[in-house]
N, C-alpha and C. Protein backbone atom coordinates (compact mmCIF):
# COMPACT_ATOMS: atom_id res chain seq x y z
N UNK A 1 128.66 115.88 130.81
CA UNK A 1 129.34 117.08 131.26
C UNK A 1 129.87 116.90 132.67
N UNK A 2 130.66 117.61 132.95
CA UNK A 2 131.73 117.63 134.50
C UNK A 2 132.04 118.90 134.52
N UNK A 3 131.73 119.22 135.78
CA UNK A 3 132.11 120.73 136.40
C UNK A 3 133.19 120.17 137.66
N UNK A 4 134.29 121.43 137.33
CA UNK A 4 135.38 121.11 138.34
C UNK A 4 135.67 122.23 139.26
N UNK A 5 135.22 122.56 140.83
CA UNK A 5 135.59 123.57 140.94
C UNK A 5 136.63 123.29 142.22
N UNK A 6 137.79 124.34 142.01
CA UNK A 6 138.60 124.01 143.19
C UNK A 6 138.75 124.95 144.15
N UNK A 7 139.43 124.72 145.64
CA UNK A 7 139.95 125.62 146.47
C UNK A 7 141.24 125.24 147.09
N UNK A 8 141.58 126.00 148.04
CA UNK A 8 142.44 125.80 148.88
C UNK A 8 143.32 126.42 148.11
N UNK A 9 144.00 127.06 147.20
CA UNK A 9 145.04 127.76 147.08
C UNK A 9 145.59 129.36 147.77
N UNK A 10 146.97 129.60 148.42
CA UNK A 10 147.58 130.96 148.59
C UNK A 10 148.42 130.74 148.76
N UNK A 11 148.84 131.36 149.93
CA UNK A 11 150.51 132.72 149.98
C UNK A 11 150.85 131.62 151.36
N UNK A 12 152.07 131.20 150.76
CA UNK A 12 153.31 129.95 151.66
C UNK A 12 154.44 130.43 151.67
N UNK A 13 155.19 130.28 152.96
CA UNK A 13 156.48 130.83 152.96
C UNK A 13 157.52 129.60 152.36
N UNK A 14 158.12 129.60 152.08
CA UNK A 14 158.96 128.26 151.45
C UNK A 14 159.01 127.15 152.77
N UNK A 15 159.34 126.15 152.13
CA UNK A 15 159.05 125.20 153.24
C UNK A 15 157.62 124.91 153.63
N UNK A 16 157.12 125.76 153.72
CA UNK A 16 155.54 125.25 153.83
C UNK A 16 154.90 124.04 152.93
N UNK A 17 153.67 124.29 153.39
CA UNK A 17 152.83 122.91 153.16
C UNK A 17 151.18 123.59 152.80
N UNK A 18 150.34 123.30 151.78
CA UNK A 18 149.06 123.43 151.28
C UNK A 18 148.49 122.75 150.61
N UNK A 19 146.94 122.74 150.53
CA UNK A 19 146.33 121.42 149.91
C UNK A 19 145.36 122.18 149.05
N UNK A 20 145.58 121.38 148.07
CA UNK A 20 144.18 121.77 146.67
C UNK A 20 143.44 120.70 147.07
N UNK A 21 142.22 121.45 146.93
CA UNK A 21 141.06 120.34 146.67
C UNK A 21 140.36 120.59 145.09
N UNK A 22 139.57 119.35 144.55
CA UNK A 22 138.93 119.84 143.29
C UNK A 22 137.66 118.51 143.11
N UNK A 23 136.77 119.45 143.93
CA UNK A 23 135.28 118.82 143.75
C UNK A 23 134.50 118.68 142.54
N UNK A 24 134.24 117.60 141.45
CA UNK A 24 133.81 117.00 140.44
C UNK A 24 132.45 117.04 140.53
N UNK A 25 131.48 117.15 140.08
CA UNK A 25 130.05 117.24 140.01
C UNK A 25 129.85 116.43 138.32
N UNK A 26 128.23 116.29 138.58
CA UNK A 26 128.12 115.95 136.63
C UNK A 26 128.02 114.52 136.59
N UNK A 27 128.79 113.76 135.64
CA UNK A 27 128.44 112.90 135.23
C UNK A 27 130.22 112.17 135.17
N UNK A 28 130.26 111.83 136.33
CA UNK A 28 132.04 111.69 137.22
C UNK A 28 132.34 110.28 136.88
N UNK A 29 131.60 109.67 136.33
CA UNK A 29 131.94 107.82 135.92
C UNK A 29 132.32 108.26 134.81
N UNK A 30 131.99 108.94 133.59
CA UNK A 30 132.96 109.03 132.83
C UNK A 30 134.62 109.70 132.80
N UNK A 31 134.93 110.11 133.74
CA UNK A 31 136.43 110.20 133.77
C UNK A 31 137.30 109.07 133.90
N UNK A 32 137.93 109.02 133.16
CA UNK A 32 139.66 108.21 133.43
C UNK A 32 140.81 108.67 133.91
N UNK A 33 140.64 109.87 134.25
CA UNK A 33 142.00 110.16 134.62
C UNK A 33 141.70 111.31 135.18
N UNK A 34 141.77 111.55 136.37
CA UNK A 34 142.08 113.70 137.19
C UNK A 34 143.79 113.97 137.74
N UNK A 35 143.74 115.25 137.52
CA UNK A 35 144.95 115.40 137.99
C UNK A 35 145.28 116.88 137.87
N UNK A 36 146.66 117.31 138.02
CA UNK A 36 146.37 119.00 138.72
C UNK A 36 147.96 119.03 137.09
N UNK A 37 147.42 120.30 137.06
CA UNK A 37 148.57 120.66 136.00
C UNK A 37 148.55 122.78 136.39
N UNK A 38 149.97 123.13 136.16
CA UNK A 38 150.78 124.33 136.87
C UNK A 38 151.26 124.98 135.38
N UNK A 39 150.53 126.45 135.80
CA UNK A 39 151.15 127.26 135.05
C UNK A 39 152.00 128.82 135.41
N UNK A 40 152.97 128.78 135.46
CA UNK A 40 154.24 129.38 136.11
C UNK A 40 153.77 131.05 135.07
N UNK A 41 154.09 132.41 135.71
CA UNK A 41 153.36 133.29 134.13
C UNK A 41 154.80 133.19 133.85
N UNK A 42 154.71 133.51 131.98
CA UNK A 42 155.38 133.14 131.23
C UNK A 42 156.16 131.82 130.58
N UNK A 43 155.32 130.67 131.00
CA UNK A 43 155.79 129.54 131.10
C UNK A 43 154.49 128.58 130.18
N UNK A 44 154.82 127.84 129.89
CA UNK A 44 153.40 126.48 129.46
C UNK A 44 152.90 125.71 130.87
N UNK A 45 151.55 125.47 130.45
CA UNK A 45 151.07 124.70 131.51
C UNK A 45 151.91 123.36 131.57
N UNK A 46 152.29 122.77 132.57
CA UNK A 46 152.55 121.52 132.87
C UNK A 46 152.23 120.45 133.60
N UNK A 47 152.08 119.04 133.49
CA UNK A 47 151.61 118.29 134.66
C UNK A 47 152.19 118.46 135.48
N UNK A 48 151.38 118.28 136.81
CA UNK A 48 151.96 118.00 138.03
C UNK A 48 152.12 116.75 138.70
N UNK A 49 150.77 115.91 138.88
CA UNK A 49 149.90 114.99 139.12
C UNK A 49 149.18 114.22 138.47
N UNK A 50 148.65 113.12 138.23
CA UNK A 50 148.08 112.13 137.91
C UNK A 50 147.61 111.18 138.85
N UNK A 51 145.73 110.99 138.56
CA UNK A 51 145.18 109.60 139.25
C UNK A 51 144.66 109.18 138.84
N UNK A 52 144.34 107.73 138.09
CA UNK A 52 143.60 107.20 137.28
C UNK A 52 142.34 106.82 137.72
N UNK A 53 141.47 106.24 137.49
CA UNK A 53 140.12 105.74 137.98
C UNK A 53 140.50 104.37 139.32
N UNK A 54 141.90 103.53 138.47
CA UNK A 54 141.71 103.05 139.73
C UNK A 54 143.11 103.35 140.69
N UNK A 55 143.54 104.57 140.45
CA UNK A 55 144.39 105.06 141.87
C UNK A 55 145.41 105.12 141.29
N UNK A 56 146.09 104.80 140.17
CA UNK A 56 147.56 104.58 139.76
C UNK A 56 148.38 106.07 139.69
N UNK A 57 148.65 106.65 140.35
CA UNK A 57 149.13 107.54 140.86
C UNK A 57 150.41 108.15 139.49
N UNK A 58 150.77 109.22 139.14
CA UNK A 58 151.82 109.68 138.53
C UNK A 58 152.02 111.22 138.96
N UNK A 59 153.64 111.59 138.94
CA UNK A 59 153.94 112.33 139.67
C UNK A 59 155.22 113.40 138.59
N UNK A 60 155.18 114.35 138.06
CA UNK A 60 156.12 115.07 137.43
C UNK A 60 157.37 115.11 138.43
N UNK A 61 158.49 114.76 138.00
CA UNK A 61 159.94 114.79 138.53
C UNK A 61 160.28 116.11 139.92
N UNK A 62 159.62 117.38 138.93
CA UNK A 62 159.53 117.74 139.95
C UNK A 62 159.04 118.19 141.09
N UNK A 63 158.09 116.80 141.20
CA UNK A 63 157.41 117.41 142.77
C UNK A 63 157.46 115.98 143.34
N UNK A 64 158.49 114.71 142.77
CA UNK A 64 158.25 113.57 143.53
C UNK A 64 158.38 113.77 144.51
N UNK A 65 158.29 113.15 145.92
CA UNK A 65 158.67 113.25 147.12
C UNK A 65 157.63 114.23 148.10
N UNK A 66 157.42 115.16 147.78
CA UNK A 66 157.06 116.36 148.62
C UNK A 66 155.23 116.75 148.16
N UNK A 67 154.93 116.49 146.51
CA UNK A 67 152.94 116.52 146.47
C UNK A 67 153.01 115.01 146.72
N UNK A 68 151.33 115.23 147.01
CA UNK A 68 150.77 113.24 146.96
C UNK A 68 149.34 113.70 146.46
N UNK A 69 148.76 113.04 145.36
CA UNK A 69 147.70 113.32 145.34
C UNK A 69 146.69 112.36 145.29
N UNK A 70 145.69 112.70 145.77
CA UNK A 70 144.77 111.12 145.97
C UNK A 70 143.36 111.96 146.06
N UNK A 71 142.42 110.57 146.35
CA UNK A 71 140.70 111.47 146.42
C UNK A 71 140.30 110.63 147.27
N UNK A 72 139.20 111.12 147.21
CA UNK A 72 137.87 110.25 148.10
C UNK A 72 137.21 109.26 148.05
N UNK A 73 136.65 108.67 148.76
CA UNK A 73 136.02 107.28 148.03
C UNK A 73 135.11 107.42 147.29
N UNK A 74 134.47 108.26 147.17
CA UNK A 74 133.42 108.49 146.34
C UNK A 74 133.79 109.02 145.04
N UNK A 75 135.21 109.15 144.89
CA UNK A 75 135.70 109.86 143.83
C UNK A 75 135.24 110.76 142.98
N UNK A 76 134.72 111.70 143.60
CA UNK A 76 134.15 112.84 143.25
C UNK A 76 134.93 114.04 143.46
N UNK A 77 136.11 113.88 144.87
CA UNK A 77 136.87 114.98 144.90
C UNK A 77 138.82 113.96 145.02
N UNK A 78 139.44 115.30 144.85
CA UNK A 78 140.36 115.16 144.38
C UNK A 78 141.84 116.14 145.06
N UNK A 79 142.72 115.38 146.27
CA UNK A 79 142.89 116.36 146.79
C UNK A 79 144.91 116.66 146.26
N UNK A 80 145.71 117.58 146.39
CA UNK A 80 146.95 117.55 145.95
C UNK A 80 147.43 118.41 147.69
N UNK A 81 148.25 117.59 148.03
CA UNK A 81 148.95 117.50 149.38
C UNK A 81 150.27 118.35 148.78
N UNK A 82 150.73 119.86 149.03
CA UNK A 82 152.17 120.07 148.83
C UNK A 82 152.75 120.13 149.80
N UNK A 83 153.84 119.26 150.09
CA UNK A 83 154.59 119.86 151.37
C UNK A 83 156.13 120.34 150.76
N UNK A 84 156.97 121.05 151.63
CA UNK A 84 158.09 121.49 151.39
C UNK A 84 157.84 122.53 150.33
N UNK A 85 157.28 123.55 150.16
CA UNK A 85 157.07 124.30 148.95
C UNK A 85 158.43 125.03 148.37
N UNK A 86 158.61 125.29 147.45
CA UNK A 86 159.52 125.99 147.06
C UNK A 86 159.66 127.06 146.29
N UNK A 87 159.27 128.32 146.25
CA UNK A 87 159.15 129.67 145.14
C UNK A 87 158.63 129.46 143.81
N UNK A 88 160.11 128.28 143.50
CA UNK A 88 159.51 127.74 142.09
C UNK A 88 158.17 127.10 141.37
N UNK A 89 157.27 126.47 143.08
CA UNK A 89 156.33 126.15 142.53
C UNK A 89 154.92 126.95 143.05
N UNK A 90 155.49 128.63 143.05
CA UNK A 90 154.46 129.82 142.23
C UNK A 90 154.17 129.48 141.19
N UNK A 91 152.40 128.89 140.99
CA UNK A 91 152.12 128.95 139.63
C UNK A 91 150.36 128.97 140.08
N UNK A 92 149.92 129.19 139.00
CA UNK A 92 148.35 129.01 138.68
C UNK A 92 148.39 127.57 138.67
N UNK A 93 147.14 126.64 139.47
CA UNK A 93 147.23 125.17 139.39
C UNK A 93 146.19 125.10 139.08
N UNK A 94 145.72 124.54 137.83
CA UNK A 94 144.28 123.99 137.29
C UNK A 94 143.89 122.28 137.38
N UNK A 95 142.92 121.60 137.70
CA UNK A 95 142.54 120.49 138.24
C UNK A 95 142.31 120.18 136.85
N UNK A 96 142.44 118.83 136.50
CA UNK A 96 141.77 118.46 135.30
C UNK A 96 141.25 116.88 135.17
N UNK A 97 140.04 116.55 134.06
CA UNK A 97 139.49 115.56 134.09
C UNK A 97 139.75 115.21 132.85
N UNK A 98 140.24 113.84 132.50
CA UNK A 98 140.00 113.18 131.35
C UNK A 98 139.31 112.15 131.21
N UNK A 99 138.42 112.60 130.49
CA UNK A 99 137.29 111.36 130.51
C UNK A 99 137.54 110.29 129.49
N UNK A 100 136.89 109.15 129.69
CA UNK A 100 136.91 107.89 128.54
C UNK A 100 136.72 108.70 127.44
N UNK A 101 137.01 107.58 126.37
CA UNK A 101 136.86 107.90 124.61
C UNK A 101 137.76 109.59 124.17
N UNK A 102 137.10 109.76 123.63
CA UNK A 102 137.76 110.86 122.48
C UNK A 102 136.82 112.31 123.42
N UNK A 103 136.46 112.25 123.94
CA UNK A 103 135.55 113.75 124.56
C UNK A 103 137.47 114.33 124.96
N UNK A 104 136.68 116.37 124.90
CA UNK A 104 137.50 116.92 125.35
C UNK A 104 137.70 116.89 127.24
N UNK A 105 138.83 117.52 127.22
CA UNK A 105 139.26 117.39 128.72
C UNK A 105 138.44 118.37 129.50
N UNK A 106 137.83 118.47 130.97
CA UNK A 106 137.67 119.41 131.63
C UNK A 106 138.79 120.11 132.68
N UNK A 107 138.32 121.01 132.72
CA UNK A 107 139.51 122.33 133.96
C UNK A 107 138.52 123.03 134.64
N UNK A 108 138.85 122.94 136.39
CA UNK A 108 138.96 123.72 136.86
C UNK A 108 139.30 125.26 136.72
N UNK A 109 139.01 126.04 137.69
CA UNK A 109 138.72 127.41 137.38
C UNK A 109 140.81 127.95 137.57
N UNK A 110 141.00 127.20 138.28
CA UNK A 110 142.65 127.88 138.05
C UNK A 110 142.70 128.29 139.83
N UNK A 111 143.45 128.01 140.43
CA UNK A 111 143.89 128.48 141.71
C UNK A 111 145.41 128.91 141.63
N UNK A 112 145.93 130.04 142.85
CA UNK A 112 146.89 130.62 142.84
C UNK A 112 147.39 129.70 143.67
N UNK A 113 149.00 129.59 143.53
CA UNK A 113 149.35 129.20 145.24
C UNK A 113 151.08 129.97 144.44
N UNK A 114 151.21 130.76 145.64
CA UNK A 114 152.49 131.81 146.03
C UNK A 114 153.10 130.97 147.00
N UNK A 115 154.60 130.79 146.80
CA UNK A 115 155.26 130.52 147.21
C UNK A 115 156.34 131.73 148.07
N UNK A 116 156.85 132.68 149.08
CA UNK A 116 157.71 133.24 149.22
C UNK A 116 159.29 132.67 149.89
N UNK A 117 159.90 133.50 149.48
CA UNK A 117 161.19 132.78 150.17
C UNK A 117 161.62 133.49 151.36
């Protein structure tokens, strides 16, 4: 089992800059993959981010350039850097773990981050 809980999400004026964090507890050697995925209301969740176990980084089109997401050495936490924010990316951001083999995925509790213009 893996518990994911995150912080750092709110209220950014555009252009701004905020950081998710998402601290992993449990049994954290079995993950292969964490990463943050955005749900806009009225919209499907989508990736945002991707980091594999050993760092290989992936990034949805639209946030190349401006998130970076990376962790700790202990890889237990997991942080998403936004800079340049933009309205559009008002959404609920949930952290997620995919672990080795066929087990289901874990999520975080869901953080807000408001964008205004």
């Amino acid at each position: 089992q893996v518990q994911l809980v995150e912080s750092g999400g709110g209220l950014v004026q555009a252009g701004g800059s905020l950081r998710l964090s998402c601290a992993a507890s449990g049994n954290i050697f079995s993950i292969n993959v964490m990463g943050w995925y955005r749900q806009a209301p009225g919209k499907q969740r989508e990736l945002v981010a991707t980091i594999t176990w050993r760092d290989v980084t992936n990034y949805a089109d639209s946030v190349k350039g401006r998130f970076t997401i990376s962790r700790n050495s202990a890889k237990d936490t997991v942080y998403l850097q936004m800079n340049s924010l933009k309205p559009e990316d008002t959404a609920v951001y949930y952290c997620n773990a995919h672990p080795f083999g066929n087990e289901d995925d874990y999520w975080g509790q869901g953080s807000q981050v408001t964008v205004s213009s």
